[in-house]
Protein backbone atom coordinates (compact mmCIF):
# COMPACT_ATOMS: atom_id res chain seq x y z
CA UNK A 1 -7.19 66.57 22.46
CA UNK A 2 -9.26 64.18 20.52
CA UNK A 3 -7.27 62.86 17.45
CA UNK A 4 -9.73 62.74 14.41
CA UNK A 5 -9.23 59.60 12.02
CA UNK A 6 -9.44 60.17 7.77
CA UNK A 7 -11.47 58.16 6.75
CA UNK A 8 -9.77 55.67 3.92
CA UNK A 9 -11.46 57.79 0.75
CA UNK A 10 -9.79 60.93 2.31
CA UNK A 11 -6.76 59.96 3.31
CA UNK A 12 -6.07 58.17 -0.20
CA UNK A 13 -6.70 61.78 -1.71
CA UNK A 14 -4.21 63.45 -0.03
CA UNK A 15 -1.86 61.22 0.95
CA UNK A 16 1.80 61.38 -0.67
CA UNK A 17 5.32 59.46 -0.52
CA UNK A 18 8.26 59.01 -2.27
CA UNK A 19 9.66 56.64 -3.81
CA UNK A 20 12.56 56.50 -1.84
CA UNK A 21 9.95 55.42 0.83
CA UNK A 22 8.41 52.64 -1.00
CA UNK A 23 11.69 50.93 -2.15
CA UNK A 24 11.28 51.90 -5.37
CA UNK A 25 9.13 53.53 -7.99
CA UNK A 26 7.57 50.20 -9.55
CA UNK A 27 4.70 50.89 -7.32
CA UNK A 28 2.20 53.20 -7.61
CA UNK A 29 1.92 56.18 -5.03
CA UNK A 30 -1.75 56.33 -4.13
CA UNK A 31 -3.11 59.95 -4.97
CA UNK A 32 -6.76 59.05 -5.96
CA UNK A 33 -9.46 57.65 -4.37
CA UNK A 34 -9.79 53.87 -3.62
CA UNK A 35 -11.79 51.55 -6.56
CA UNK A 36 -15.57 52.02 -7.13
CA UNK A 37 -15.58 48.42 -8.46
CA UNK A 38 -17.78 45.83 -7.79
CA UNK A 39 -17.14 44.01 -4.55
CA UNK A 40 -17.25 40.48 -4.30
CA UNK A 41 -17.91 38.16 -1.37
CA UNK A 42 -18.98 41.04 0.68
CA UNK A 43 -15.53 41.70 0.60
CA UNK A 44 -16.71 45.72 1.98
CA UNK A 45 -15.07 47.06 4.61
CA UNK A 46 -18.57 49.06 5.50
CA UNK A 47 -20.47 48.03 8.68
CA UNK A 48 -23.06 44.91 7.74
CA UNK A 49 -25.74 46.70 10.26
CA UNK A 50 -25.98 50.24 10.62
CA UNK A 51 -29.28 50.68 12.09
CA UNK A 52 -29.25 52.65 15.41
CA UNK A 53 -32.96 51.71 16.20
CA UNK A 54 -31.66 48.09 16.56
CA UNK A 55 -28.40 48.67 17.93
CA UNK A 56 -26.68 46.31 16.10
CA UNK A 57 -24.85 49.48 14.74
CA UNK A 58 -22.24 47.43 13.70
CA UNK A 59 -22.20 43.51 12.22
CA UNK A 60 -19.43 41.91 10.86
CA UNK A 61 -18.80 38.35 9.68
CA UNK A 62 -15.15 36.71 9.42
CA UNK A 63 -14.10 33.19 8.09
CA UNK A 64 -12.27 32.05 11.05
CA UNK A 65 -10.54 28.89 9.63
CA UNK A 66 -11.45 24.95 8.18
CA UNK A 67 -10.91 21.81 9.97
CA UNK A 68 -11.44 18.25 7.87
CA UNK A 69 -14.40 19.45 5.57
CA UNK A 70 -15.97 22.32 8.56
CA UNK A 71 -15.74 25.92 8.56
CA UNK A 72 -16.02 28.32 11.02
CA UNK A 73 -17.09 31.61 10.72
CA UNK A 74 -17.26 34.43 13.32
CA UNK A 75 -20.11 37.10 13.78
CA UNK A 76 -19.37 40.22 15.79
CA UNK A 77 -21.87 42.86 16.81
CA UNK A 78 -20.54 46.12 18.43
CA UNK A 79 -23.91 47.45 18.62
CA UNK A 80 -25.43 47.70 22.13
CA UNK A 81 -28.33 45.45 22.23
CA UNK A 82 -28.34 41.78 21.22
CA UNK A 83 -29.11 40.97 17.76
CA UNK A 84 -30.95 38.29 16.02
CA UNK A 85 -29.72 36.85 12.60
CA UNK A 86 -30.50 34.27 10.19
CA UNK A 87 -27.50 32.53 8.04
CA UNK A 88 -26.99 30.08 5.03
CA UNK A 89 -23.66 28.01 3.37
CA UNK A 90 -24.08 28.55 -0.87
CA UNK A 91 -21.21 27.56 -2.91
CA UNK A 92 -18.74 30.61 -3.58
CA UNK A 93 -19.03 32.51 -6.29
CA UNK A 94 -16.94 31.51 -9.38
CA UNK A 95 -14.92 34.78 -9.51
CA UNK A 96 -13.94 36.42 -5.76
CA UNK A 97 -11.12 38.10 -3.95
CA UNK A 98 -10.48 36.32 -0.59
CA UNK A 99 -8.75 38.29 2.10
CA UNK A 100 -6.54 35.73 4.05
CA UNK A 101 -5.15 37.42 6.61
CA UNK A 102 -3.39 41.00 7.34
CA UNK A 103 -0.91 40.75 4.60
CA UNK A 104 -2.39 37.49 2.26
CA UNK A 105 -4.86 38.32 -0.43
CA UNK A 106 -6.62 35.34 -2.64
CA UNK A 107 -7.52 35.84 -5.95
CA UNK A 108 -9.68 33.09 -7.76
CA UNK A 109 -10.21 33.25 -11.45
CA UNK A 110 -8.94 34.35 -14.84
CA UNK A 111 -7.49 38.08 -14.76
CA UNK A 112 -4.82 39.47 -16.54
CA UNK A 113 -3.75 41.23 -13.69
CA UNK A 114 -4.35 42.15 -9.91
CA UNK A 115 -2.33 45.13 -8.32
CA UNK A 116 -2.83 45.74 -4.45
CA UNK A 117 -2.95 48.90 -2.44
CA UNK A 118 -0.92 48.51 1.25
CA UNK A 119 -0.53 50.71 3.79
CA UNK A 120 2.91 50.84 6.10
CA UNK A 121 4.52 53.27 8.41
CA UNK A 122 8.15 54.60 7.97
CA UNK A 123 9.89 56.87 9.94
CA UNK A 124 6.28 57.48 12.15
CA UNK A 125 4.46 58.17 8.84
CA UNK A 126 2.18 56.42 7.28
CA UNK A 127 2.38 55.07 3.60
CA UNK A 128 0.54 54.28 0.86
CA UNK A 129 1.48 52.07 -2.29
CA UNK A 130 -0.29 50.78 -5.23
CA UNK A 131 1.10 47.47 -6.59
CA UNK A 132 0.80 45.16 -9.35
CA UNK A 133 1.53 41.77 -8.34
CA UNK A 134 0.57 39.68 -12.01
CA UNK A 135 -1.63 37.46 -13.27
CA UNK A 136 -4.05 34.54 -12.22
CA UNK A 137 -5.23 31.74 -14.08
CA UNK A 138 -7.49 29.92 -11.76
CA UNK A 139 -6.48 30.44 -8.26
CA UNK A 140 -3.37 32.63 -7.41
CA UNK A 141 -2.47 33.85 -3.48
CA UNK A 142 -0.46 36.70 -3.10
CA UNK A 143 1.68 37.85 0.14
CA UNK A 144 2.89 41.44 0.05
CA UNK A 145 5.88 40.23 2.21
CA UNK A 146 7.32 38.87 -1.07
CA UNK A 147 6.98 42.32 -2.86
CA UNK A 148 10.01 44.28 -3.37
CA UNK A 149 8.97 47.42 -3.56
CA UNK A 150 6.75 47.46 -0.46
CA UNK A 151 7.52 47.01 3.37
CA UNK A 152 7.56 43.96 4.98
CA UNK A 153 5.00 44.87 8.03
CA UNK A 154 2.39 46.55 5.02
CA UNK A 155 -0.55 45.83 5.24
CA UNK A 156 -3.30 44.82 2.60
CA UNK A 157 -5.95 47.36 2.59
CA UNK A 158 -7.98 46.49 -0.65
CA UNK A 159 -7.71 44.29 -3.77
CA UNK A 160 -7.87 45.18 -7.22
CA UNK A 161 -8.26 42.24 -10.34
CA UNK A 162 -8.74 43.00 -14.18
CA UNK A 163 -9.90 40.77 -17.09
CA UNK A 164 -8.01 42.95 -19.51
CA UNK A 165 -6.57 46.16 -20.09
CA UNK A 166 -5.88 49.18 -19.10
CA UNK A 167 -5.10 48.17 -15.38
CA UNK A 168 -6.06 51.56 -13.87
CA UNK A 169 -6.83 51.92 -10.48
CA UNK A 170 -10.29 52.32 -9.73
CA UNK A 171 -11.13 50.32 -13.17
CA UNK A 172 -11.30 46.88 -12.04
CA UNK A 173 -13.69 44.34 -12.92
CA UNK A 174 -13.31 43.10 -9.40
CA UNK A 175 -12.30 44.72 -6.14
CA UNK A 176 -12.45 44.04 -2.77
CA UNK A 177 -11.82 45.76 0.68
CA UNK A 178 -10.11 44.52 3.56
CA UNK A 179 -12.94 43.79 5.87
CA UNK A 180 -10.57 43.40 8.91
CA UNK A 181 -8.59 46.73 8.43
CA UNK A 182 -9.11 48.27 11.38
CA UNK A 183 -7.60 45.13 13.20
CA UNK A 184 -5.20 44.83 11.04
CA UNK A 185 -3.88 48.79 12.33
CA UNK A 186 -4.34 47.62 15.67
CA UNK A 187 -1.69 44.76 15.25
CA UNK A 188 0.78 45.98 12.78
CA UNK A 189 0.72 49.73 13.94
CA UNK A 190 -0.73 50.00 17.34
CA UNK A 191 -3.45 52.13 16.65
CA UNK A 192 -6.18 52.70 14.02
CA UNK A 193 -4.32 55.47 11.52
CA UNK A 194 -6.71 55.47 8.60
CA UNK A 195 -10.47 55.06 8.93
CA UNK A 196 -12.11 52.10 7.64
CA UNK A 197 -13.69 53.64 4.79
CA UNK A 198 -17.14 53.31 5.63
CA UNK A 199 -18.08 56.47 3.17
CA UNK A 200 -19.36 54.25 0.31
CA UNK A 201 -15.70 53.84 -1.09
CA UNK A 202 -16.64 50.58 -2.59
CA UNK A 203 -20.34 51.45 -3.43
CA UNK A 204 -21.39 50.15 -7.18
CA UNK A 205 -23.50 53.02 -7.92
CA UNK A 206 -24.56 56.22 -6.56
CA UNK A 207 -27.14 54.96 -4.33
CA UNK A 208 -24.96 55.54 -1.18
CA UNK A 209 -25.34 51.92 -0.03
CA UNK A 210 -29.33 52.34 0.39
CA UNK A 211 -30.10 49.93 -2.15
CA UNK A 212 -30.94 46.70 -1.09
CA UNK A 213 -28.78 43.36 -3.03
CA UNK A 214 -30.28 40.46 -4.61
CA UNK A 215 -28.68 37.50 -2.39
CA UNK A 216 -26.83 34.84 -5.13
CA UNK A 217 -28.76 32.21 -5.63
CA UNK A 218 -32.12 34.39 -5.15
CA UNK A 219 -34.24 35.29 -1.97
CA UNK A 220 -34.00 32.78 0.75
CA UNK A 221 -37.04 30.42 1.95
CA UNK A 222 -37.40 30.08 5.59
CA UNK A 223 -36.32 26.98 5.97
CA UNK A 224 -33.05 26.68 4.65
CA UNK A 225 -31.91 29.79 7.11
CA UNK A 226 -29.99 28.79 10.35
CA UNK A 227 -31.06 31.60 12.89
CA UNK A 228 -28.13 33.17 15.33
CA UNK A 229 -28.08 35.22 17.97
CA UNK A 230 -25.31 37.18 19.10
CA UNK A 231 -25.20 39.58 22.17
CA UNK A 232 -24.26 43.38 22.51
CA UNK A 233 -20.32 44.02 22.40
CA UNK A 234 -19.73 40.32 21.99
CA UNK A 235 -18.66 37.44 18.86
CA UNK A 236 -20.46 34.15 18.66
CA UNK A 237 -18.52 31.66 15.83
CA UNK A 238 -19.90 28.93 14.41
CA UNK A 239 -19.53 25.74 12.37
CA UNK A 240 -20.42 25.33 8.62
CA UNK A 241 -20.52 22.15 6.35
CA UNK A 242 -17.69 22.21 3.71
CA UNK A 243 -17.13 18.43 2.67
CA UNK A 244 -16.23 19.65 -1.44
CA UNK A 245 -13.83 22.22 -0.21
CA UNK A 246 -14.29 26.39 0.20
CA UNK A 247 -18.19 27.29 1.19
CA UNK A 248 -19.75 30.49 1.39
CA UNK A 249 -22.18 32.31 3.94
CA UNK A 250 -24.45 34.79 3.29
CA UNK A 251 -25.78 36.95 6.37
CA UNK A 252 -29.43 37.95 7.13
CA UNK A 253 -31.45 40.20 8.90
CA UNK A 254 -34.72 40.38 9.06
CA UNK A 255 -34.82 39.28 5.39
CA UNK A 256 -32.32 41.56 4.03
CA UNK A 257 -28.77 40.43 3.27
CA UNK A 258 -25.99 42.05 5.50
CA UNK A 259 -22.84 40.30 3.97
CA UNK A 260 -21.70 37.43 2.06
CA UNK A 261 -17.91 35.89 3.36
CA UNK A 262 -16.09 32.77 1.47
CA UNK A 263 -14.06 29.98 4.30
CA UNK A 264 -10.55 30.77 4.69
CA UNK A 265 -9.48 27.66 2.76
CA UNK A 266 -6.07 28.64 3.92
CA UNK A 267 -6.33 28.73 7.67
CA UNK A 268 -6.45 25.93 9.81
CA UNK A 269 -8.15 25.94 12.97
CA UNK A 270 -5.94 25.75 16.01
CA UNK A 271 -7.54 22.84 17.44
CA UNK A 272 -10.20 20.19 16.36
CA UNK A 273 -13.78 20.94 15.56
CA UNK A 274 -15.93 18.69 16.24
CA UNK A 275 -19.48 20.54 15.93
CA UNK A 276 -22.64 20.04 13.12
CA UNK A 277 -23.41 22.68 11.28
CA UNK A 278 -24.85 25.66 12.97
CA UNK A 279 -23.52 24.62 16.19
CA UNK A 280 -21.96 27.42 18.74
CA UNK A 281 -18.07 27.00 18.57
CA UNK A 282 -16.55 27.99 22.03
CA UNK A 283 -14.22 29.74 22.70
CA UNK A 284 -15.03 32.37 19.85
CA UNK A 285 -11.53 34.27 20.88
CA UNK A 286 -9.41 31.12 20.00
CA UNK A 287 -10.35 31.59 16.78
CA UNK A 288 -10.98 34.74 15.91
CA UNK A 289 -7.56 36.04 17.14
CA UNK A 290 -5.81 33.70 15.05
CA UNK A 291 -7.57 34.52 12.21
CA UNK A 292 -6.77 38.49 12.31
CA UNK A 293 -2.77 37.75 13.26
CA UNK A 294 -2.65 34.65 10.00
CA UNK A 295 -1.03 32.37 12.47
């Protein structure tokens, strides 16, 4: 029997648990769908490819971790040919939502508040709550481990922050999605329970994800692109400068921007890395497993 996987939108519609459950009732029990907000970073959990043609049917890009002023970020296709890509470091964007690891969520900026949605399993169900953790004035990290009211092995599946009032779910003036979810199930639950939400959850309009975005900091020239190629079923990481502190990397292909990721300031690479920019870290493993557990 083939178990069939809701997909994040769904599940959030239907999904319901008491407050008994959540430790309390000071959190929100999710019962709508998940914020149509704008998405920073390319904070989306949505596939950065999805062009069968190509087979790169599925691209994703991770900041892997910082070592004395480099980054290194990982690219993963799950598509079944090779793909080619082109890459460059801007500086991040003023306002973001940083996903740290599993259960760490940083917020940079000024916003009255930020409230997080986490899901957790109790009793062999799965959970949903809908937080608000507080303020931020400049640069704020939150870990849903310190959170009363939910579980301690939750985990973060998207990121709500507000300039002002009413904080509403779904009414943010920034949101971002988990864009390691599905990893994050595999670790903390054993098995993917909710689908990643690759529906156009976190879509700004009603385009359905067709419309093309204006990369910050306009349309790239040639020359300031670093090319990368990464093979079928496989993740190729790679070093970035970052001498002033957190850099960001916006992905290409073929012209058109897949995904924009800021460096995980807050992760430090497990060993050394002593590569120039655009340079092929090896092993890609060592640090992308790191990354996902926040070790």
């Amino acid at each position: 029997m083939t178990r069939e996987i809701p997909s994040r939108r769904e599940w959030l519609r239907t999904v319901t648990v008491t407050a008994t459950v959540i430790g309390g009732a000071s959190g929100s029990v999710a019962g709508g769908g998940r914020p149509n907000a704008a998405v920073p970073d390319g904070g989306d959990d949505e596939p950065a490819c999805t062009d069968p043609e190509s087979g790169a049917v599925d691209v994703r890009l991770v900041p892997a971790c910082v070592d004395d002023g480099t980054a290194v970020f990982c690219a993963s296709n799950d598509g079944s040919r090779p793909v080619s890509l082109e890459w460059r470091a801007v500086a991040p964007p003023a306002e973001r939502i940083e996903f740290v690891d599993c259960q760490t969520v940083r917020v940079v900026g000024e916003f009255e508040d930020v409230i997080l949605e986490a899901t957790f399993l109790s009793g062999g169900e799965i959970g949903n709550v809908i937080e608000p953790v507080g303020g931020v004035d400049g640069v704020r990290t939150f870990d849903v481990r310190e959170l009363e009211s939910v579980p301690d092995d939750a985990i973060v599946g998207t990121a709500e922050a507000f300039r002002d009032g009413p904080v509403v779910p779904g009414a943010g003036d920034l949101a971002a999605s988990n864009p390691e979810f599905d990893d994050c199930q595999e670790t903390a639950f054993g098995e993917v329970l909710v689908g990643d939400g690759a529906d156009g959850a976190d879509s700004t309009d009603d385009s359905d994800g067709e419309e093309e975005r204006e990369p910050r900091g306009g349309e790239p020239d040639a020359a300031e692109l670093e090319s990368l190629t990464v093979p079928a079923g496989e993740t190729t990481c790679f070093a970035v400068d970052a001498p002033d502190g957190p850099v960001a990397v916006q992905l290409f292909r073929e012209g058109d921007l897949l995904v924009e990721r800021t460096s995980a300031a807050d992760v430090a690479c497990p060993r050394s890395v002593s590569a120039d920019s655009g340079e092929v870290v090896e092993p890609p493993a060592t640090f992308v497993d790191d990354r996902r557990t926040g070790e």
